[in-house]
N, C-alpha and C. Protein backbone atom coordinates (compact mmCIF):
# COMPACT_ATOMS: atom_id res chain seq x y z
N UNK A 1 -85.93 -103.19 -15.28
CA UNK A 1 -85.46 -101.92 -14.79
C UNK A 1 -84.69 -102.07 -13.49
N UNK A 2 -84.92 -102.63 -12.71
CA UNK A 2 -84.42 -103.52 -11.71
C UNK A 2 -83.14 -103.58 -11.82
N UNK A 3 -82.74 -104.48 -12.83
CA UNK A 3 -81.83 -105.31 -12.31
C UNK A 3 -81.05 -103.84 -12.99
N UNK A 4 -81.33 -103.67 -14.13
CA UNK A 4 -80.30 -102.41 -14.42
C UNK A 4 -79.59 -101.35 -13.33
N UNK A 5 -80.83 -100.89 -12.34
CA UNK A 5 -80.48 -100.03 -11.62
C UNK A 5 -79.68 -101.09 -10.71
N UNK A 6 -79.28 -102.24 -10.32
CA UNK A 6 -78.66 -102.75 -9.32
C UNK A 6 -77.33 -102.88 -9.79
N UNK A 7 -77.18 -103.78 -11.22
CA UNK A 7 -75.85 -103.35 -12.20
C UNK A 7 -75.22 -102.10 -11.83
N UNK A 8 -75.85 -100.96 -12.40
CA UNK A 8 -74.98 -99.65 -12.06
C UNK A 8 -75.19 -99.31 -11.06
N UNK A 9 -75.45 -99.44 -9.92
CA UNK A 9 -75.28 -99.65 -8.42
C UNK A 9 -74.00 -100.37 -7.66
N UNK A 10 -74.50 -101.70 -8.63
CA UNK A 10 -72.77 -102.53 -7.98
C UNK A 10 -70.96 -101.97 -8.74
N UNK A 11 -71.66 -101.35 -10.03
CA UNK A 11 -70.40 -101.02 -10.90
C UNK A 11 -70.07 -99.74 -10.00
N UNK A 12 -70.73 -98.60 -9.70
CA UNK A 12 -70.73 -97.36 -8.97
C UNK A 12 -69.36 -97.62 -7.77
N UNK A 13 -70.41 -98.79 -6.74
CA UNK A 13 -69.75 -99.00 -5.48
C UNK A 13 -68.37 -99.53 -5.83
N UNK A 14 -68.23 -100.51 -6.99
CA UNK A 14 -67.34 -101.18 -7.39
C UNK A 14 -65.99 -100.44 -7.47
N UNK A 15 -65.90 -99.04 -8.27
CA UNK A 15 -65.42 -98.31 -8.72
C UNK A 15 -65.19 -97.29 -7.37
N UNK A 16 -66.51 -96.55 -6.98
CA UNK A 16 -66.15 -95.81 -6.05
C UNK A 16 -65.23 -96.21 -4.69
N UNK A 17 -65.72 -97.02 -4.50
CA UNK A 17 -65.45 -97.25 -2.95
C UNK A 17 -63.41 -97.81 -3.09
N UNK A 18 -62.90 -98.16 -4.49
CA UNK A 18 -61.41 -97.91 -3.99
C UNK A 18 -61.18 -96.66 -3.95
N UNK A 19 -61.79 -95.44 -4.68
CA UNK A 19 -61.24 -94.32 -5.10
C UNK A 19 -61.34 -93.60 -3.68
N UNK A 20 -62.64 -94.09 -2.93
CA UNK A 20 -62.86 -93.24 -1.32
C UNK A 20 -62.26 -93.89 -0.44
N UNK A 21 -61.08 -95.20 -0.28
CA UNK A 21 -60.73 -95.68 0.61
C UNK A 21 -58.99 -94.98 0.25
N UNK A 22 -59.19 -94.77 -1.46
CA UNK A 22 -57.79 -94.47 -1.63
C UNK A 22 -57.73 -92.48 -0.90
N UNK A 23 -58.70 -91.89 -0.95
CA UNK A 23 -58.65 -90.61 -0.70
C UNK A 23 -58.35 -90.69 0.88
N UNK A 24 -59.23 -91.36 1.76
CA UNK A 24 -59.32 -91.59 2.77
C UNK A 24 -57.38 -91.91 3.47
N UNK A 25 -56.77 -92.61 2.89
CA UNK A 25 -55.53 -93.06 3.00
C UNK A 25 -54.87 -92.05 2.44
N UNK A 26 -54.52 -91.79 1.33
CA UNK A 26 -54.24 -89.98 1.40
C UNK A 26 -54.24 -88.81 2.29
N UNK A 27 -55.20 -88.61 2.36
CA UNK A 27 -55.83 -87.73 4.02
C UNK A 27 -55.27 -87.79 5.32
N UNK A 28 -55.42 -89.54 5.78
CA UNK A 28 -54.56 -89.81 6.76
C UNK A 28 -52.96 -89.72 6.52
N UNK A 29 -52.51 -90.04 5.62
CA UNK A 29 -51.01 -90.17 5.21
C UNK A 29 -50.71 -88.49 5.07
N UNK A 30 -51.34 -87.83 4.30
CA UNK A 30 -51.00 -86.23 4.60
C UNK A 30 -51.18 -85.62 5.66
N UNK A 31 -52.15 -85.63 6.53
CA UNK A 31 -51.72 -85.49 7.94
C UNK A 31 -50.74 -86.16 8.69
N UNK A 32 -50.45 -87.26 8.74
CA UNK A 32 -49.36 -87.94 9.58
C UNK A 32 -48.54 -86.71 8.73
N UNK A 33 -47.87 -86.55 7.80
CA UNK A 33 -46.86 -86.70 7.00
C UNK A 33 -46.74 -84.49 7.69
N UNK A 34 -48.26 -83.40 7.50
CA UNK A 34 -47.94 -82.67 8.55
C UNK A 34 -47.29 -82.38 9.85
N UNK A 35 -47.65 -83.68 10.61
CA UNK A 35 -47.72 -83.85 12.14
C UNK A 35 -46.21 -84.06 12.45
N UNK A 36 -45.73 -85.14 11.60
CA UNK A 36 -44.46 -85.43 11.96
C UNK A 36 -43.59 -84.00 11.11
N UNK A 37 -43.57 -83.51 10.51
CA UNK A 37 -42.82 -81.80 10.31
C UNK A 37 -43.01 -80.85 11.09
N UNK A 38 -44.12 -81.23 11.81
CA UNK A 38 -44.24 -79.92 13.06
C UNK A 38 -43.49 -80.03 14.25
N UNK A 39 -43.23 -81.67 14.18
CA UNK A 39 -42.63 -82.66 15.44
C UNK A 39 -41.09 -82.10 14.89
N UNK A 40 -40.80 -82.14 13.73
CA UNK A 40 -39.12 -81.92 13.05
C UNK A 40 -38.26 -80.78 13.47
N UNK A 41 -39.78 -79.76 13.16
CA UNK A 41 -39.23 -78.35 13.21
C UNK A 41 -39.21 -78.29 15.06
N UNK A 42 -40.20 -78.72 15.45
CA UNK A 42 -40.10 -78.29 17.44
C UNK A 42 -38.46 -78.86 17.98
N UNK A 43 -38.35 -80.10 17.11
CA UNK A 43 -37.39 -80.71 17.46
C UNK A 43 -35.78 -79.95 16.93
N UNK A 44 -35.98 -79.73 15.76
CA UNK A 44 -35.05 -78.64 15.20
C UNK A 44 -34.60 -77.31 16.28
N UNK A 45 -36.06 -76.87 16.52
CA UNK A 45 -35.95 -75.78 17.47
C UNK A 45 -35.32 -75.86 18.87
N UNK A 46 -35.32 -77.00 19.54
CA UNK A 46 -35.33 -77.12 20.38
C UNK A 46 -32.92 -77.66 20.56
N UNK A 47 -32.91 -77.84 19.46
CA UNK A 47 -31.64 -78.83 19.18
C UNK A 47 -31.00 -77.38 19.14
N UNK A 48 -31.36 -76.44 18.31
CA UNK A 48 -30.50 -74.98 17.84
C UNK A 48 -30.43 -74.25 19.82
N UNK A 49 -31.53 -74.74 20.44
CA UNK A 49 -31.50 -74.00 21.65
C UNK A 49 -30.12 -74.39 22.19
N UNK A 50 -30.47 -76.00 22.64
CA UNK A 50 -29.54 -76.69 23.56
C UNK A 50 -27.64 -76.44 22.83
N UNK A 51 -27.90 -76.36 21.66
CA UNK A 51 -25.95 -76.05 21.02
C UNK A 51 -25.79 -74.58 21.55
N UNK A 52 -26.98 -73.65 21.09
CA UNK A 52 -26.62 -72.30 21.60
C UNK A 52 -26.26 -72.15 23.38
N UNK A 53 -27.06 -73.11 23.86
CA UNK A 53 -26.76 -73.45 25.83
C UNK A 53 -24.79 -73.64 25.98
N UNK A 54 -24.77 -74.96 24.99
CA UNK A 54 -23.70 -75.37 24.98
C UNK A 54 -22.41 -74.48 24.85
N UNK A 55 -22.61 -73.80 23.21
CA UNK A 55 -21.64 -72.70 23.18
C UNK A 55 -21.77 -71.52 24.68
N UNK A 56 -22.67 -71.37 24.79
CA UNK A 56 -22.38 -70.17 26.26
C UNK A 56 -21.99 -70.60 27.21
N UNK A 57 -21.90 -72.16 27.29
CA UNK A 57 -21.24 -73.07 28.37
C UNK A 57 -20.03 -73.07 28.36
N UNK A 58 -19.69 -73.27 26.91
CA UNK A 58 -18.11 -73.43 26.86
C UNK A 58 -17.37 -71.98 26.70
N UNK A 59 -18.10 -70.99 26.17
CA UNK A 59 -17.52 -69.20 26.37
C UNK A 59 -17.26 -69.27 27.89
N UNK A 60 -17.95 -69.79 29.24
CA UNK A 60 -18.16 -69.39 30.33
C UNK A 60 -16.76 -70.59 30.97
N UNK A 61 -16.80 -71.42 30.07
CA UNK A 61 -15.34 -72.24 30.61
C UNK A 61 -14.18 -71.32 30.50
N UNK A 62 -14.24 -71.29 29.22
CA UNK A 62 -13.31 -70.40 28.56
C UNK A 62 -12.84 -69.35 29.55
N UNK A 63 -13.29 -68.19 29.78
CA UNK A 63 -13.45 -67.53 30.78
C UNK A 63 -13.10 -67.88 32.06
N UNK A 64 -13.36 -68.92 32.69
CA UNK A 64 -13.23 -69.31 33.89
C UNK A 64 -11.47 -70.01 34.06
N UNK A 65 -11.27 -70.64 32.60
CA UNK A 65 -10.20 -71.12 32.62
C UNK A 65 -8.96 -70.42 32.10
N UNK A 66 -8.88 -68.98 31.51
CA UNK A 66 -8.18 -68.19 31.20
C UNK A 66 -6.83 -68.23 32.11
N UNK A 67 -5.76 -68.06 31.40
CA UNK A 67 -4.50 -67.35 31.96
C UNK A 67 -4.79 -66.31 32.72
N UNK A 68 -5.03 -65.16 32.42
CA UNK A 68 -5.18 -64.13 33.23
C UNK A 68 -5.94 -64.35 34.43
N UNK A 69 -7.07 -64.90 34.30
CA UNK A 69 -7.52 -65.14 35.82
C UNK A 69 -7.43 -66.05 36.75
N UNK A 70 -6.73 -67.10 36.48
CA UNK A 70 -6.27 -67.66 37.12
C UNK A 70 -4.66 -67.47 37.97
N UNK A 71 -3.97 -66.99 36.92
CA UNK A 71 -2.84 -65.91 37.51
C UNK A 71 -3.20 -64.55 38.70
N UNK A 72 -4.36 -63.91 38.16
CA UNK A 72 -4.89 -62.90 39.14
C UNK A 72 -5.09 -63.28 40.52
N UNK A 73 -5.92 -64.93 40.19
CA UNK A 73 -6.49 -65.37 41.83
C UNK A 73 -5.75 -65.80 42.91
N UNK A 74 -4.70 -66.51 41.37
CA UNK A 74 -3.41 -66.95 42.90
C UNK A 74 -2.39 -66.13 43.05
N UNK A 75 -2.38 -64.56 42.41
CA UNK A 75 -1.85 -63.98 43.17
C UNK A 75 -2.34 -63.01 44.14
N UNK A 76 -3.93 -62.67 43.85
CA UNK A 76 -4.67 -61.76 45.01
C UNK A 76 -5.17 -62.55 46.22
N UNK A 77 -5.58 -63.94 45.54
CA UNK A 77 -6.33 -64.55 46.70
C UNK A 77 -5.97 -65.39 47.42
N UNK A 78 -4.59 -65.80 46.86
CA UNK A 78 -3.23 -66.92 47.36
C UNK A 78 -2.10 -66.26 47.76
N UNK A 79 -2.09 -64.89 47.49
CA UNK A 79 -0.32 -64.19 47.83
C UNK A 79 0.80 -65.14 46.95
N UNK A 80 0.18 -65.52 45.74
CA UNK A 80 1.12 -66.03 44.96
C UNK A 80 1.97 -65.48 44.04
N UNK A 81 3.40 -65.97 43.89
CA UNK A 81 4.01 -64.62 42.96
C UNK A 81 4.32 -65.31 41.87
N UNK A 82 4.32 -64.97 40.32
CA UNK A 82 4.80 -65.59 39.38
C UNK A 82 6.12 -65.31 39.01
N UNK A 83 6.74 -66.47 39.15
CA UNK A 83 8.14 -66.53 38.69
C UNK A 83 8.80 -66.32 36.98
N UNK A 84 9.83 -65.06 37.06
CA UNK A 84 10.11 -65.07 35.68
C UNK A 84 11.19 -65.85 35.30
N UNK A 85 11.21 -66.73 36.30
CA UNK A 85 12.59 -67.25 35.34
C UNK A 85 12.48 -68.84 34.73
N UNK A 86 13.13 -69.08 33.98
CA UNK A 86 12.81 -70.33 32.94
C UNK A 86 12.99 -71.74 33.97
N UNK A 87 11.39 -72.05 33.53
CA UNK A 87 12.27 -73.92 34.79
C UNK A 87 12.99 -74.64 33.86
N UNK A 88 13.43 -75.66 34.35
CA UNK A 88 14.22 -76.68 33.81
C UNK A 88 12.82 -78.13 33.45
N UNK A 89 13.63 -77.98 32.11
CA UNK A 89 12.81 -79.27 31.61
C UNK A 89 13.83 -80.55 32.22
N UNK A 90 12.93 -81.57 32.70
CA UNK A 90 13.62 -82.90 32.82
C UNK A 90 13.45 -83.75 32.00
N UNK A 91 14.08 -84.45 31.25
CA UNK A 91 13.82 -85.43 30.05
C UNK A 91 13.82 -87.18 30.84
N UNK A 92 12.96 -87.96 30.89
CA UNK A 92 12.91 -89.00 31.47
C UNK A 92 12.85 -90.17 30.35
N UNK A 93 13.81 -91.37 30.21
CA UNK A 93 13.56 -92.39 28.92
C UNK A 93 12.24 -93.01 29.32
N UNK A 94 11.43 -93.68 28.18
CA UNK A 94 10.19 -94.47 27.99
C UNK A 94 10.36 -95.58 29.18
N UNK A 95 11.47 -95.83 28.36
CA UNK A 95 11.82 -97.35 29.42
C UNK A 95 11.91 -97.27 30.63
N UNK A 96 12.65 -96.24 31.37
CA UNK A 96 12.58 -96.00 32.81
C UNK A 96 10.83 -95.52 33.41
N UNK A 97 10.47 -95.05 32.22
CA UNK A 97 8.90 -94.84 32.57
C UNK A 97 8.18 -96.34 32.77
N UNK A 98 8.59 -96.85 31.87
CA UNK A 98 7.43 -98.55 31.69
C UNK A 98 8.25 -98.73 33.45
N UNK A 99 10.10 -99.02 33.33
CA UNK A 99 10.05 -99.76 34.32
C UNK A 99 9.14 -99.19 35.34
N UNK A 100 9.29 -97.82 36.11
CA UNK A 100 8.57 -97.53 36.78
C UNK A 100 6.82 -97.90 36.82
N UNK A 101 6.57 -97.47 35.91
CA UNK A 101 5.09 -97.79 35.76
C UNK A 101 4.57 -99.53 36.38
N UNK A 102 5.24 -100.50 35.84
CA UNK A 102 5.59 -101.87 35.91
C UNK A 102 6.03 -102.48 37.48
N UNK A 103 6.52 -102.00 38.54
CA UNK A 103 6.77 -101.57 39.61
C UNK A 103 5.97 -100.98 40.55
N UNK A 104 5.15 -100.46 40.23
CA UNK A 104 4.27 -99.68 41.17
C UNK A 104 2.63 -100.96 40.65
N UNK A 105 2.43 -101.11 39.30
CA UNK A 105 1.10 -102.00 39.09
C UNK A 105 1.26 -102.99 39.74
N UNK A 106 3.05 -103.77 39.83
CA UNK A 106 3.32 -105.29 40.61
C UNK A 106 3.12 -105.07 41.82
N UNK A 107 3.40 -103.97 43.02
CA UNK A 107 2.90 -103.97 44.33
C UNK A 107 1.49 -103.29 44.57
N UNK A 108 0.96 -102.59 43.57
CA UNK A 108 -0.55 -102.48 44.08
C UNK A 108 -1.71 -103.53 43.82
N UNK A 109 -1.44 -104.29 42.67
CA UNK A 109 -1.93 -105.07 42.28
C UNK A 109 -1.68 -106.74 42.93
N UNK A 110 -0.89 -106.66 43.62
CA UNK A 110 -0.92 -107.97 44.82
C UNK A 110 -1.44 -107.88 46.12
């Protein structure tokens, strides 16, 4: 009787104990697998904040860098007057650009 009950004792453990190491690993792996989606979404949340920062950053450039107000300031707060009449475009060749350019790097650069 013995040994019987030790047989289905060792077959029991034999059997059980992958099925409770496999649940056990399950368990842990479904929690990690929670933890890091809560981490996704904070992180999600937090990403939708900082673009929405961004866009009101760049509306507030926008704004700051406008035609109109910058025309307004230098003429209320500079006594500046805007001129209506057409300037003159100057057309300059490449080459007279390099030479120049080429000319000014040879004496700063010695």
């Amino acid at each position: 009787m013995k040994k019987g009950k030790s047989s289905f004792f060792k077959v029991f453990l034999i059997t059980a104990l992958p099925i409770v190491i496999g649940l056990f690993i399950y368990v842990m792996i479904n929690h990690e697998i929670k933890l890091m989606n809560r981490i996704k979404v904070n992180k999600q949340e937090l990403l939708a904040q900082k673009k929405n920062e961004i866009r009101d950053y760049q509306v507030e450039v926008q704004k700051l860098t406008s035609e109109a107000r910058i025309v307004s300031i230098a003429r209320d707060s500079l006594g500046l007057v805007r001129s209506n009449e057409i300037f003159e475009n100057l057309f300059v060749d490449n080459k007279k650009i390099e030479q120049i350019e080429k000319l000014v790097n040879d004496k700063y650069d010695n």
